[in-house]
C-alpha atoms as a PDB file:
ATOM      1  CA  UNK A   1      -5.855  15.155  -0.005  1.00  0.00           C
ATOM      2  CA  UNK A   2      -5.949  13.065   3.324  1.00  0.00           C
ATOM      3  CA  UNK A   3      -4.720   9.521   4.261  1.00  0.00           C
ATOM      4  CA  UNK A   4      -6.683   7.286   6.070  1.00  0.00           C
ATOM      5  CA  UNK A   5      -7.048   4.367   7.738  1.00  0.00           C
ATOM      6  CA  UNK A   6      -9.295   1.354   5.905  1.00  0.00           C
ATOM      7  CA  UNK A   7     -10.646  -1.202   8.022  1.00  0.00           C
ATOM      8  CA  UNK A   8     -14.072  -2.507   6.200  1.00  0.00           C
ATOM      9  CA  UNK A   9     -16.496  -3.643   3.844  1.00  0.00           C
ATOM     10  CA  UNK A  10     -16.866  -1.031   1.589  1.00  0.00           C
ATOM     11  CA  UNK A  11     -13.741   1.189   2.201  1.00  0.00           C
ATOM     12  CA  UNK A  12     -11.908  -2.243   1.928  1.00  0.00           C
ATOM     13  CA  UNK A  13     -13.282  -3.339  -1.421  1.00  0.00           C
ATOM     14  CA  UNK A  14     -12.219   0.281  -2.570  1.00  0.00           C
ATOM     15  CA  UNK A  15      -8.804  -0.174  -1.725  1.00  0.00           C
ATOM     16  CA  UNK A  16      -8.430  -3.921  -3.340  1.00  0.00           C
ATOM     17  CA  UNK A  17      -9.632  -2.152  -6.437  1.00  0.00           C
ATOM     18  CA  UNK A  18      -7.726   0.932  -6.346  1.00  0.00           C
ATOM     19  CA  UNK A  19      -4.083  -1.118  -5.698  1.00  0.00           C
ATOM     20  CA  UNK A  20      -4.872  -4.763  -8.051  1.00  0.00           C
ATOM     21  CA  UNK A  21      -3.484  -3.112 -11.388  1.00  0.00           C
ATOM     22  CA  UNK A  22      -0.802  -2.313  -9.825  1.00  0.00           C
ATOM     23  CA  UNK A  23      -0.040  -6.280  -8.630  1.00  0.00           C
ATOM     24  CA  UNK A  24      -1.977  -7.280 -12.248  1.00  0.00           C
ATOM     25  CA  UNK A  25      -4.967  -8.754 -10.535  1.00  0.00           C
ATOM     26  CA  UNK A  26      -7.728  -9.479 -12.978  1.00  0.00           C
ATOM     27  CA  UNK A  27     -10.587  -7.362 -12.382  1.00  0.00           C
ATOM     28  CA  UNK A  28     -12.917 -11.291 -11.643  1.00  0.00           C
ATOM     29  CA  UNK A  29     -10.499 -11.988  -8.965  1.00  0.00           C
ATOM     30  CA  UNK A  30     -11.176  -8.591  -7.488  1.00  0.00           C
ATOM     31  CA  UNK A  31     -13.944 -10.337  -4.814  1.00  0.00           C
ATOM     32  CA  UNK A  32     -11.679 -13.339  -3.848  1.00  0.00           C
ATOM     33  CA  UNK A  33      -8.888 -10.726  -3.012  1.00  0.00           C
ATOM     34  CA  UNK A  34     -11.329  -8.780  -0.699  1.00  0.00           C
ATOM     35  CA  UNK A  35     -12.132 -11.604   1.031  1.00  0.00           C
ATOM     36  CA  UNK A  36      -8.433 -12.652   1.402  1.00  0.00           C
ATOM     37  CA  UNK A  37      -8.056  -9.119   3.225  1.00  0.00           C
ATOM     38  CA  UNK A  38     -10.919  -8.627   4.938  1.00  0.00           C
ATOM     39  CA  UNK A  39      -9.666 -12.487   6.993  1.00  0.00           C
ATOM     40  CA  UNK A  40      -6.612 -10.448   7.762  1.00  0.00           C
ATOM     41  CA  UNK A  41      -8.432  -7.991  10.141  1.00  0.00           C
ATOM     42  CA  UNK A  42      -7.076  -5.032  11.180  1.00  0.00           C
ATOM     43  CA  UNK A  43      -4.895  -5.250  13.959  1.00  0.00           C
ATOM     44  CA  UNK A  44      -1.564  -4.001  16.130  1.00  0.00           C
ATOM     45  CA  UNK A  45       0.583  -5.758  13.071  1.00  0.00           C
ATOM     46  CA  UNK A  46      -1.571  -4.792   9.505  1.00  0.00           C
ATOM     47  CA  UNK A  47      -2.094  -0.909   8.551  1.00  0.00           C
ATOM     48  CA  UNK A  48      -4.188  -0.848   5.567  1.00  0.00           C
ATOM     49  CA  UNK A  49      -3.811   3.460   4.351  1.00  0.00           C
ATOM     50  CA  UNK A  50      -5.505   5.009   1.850  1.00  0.00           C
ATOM     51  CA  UNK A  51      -4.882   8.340  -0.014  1.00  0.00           C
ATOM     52  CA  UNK A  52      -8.180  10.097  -0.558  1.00  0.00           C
ATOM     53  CA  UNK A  53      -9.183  13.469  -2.881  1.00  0.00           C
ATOM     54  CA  UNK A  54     -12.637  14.603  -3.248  1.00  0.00           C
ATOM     55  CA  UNK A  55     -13.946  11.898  -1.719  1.00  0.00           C
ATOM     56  CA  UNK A  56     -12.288   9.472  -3.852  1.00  0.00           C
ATOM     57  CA  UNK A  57      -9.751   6.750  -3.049  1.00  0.00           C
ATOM     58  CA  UNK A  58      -7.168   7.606  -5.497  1.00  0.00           C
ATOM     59  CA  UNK A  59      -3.987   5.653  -3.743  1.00  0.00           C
ATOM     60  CA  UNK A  60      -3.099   2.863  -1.436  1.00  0.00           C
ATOM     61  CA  UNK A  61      -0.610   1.212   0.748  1.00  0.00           C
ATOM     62  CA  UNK A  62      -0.343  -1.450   3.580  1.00  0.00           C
ATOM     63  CA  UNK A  63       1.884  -1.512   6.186  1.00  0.00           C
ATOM     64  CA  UNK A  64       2.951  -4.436   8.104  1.00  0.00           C
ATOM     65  CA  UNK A  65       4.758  -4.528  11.533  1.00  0.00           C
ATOM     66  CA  UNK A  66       7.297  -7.089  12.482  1.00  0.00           C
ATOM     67  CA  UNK A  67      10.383  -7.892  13.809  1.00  0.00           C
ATOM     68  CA  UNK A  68      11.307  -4.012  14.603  1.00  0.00           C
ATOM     69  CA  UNK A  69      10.434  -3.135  10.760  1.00  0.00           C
ATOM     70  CA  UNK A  70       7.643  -1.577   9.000  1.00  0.00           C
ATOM     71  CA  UNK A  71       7.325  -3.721   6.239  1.00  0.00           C
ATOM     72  CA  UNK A  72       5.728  -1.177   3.640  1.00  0.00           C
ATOM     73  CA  UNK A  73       3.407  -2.817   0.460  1.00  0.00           C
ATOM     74  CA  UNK A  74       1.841  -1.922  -2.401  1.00  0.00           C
ATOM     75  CA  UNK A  75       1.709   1.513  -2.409  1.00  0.00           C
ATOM     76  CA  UNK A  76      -0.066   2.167  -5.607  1.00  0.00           C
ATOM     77  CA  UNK A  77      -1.684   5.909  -7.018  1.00  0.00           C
ATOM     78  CA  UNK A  78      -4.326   6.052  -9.798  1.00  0.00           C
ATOM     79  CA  UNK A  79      -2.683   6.874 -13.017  1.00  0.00           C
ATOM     80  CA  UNK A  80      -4.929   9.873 -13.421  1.00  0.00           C
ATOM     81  CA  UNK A  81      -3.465  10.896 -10.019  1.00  0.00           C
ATOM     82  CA  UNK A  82       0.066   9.989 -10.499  1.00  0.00           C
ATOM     83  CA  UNK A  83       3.249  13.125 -10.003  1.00  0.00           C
ATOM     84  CA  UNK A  84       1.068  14.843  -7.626  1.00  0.00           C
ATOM     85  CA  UNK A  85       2.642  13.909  -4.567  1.00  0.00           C
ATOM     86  CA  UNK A  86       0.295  11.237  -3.767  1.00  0.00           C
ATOM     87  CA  UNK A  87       2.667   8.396  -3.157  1.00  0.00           C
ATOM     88  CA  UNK A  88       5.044  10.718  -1.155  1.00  0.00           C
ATOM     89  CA  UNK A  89       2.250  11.499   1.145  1.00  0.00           C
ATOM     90  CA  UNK A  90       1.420   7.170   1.175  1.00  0.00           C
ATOM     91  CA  UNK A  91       4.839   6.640   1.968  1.00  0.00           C
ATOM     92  CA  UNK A  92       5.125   9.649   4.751  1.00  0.00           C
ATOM     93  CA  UNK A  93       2.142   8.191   6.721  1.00  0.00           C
ATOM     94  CA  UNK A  94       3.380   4.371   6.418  1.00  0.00           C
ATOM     95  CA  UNK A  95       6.916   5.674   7.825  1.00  0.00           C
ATOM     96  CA  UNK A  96       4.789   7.486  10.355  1.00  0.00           C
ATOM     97  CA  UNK A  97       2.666   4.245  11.404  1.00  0.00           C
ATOM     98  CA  UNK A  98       5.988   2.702  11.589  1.00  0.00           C
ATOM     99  CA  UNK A  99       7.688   5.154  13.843  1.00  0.00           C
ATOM    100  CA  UNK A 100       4.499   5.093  16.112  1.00  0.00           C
ATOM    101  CA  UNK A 101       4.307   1.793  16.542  1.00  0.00           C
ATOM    102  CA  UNK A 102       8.036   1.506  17.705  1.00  0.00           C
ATOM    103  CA  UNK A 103       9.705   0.364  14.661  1.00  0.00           C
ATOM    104  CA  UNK A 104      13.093   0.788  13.975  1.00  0.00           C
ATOM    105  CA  UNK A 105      13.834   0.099  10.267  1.00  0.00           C
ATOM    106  CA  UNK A 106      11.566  -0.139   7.606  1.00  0.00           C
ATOM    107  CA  UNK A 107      11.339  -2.122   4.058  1.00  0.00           C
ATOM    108  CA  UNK A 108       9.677  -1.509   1.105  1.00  0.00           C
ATOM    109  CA  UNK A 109       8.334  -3.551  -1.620  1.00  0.00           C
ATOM    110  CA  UNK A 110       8.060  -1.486  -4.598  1.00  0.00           C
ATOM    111  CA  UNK A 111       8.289  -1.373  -8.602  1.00  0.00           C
ATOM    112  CA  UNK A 112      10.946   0.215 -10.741  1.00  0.00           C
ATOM    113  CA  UNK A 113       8.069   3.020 -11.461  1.00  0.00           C
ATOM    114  CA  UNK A 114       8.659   4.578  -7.776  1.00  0.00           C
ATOM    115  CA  UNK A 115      12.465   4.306  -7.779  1.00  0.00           C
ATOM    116  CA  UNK A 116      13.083   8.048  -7.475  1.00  0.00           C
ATOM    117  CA  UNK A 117      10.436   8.579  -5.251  1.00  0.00           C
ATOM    118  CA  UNK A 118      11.590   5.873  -2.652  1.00  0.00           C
ATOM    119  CA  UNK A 119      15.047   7.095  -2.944  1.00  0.00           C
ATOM    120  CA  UNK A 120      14.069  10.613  -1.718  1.00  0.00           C
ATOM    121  CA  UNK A 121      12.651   9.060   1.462  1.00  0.00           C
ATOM    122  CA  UNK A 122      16.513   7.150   1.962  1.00  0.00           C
ATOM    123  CA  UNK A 123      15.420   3.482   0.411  1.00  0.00           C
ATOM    124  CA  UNK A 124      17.655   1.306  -1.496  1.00  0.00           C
ATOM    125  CA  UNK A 125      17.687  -1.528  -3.377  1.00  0.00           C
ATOM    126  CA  UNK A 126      18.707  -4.482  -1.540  1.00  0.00           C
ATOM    127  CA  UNK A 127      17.131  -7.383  -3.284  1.00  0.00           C
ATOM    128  CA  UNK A 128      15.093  -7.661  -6.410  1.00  0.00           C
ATOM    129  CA  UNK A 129      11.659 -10.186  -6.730  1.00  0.00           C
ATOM    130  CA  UNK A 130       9.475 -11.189 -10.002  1.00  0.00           C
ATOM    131  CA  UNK A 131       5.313 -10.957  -9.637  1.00  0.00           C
ATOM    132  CA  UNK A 132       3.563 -14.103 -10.490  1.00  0.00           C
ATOM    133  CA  UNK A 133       0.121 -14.153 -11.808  1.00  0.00           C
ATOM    134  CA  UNK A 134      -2.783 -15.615  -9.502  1.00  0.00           C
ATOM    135  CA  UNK A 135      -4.453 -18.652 -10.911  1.00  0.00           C
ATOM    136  CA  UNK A 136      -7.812 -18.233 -12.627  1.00  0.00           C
END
């Protein structure tokens, strides 16, 4: 398994699909959401990662830089790839794009499902936030 760095079309489109279930975007709204990233643009502030096996995108995360933190999102693994290591490895290489890009703290946006997992890296909970659904 290796993570990677998305920055276009295609390799962008993969990693809206791979992380929407995860933030319970409807597969129709899958196009509008690339399009919403893709007007980001990759830059010194928005680190878009993926996880890849066997030539498959199998787990994502974005990392945003700001304000001396490395604002880590939607880190999200394939069920059929889950408890493989998969999101330790996504949240290893956002720490890392962090740390290279001079940033002292980092924050992490996550779901009860990666609790554990977060904790191990030294996260805790500080606030809590409810998901809204996008409008049709």
């Amino acid at each position: 398994m290796r993570v990677e760095t998305v920055q276009d079309g295609d390799r962008l489109a993969h990693l809206v699909r791979t992380y929407r279930t995860s933030m319970g975007i409807v597969p129709g709204l899958e196009a509008r959401m690339v399009r919403i990233e893709s007007r980001h643009g990759d830059n010194a502030d928005i680190v878009r990662l993926a996880a890849v096996l066997d030539g498959r995108m199998v787990g994502s995360t974005v990392v945003i830089a700001a304000h001396q933190t490395a604002g880590i999102f939607l880190v999200h693994v394939t069920e059929a790839y889950r408890r493989r290591g998969i999101g330790a490895a996504l949240t290893a290489a956002a720490l890392r794009v962090g740390g290279e890009r001079g940033m002292r703290s980092a924050a992490l946006v996550a779901s009860p499902a990666g609790e554990l997992l977060y904790r191990r890296f030294g996260f805790t909970t500080v606030s809590e936030y409810r998901l809204f659904t996008f409008p049709a």
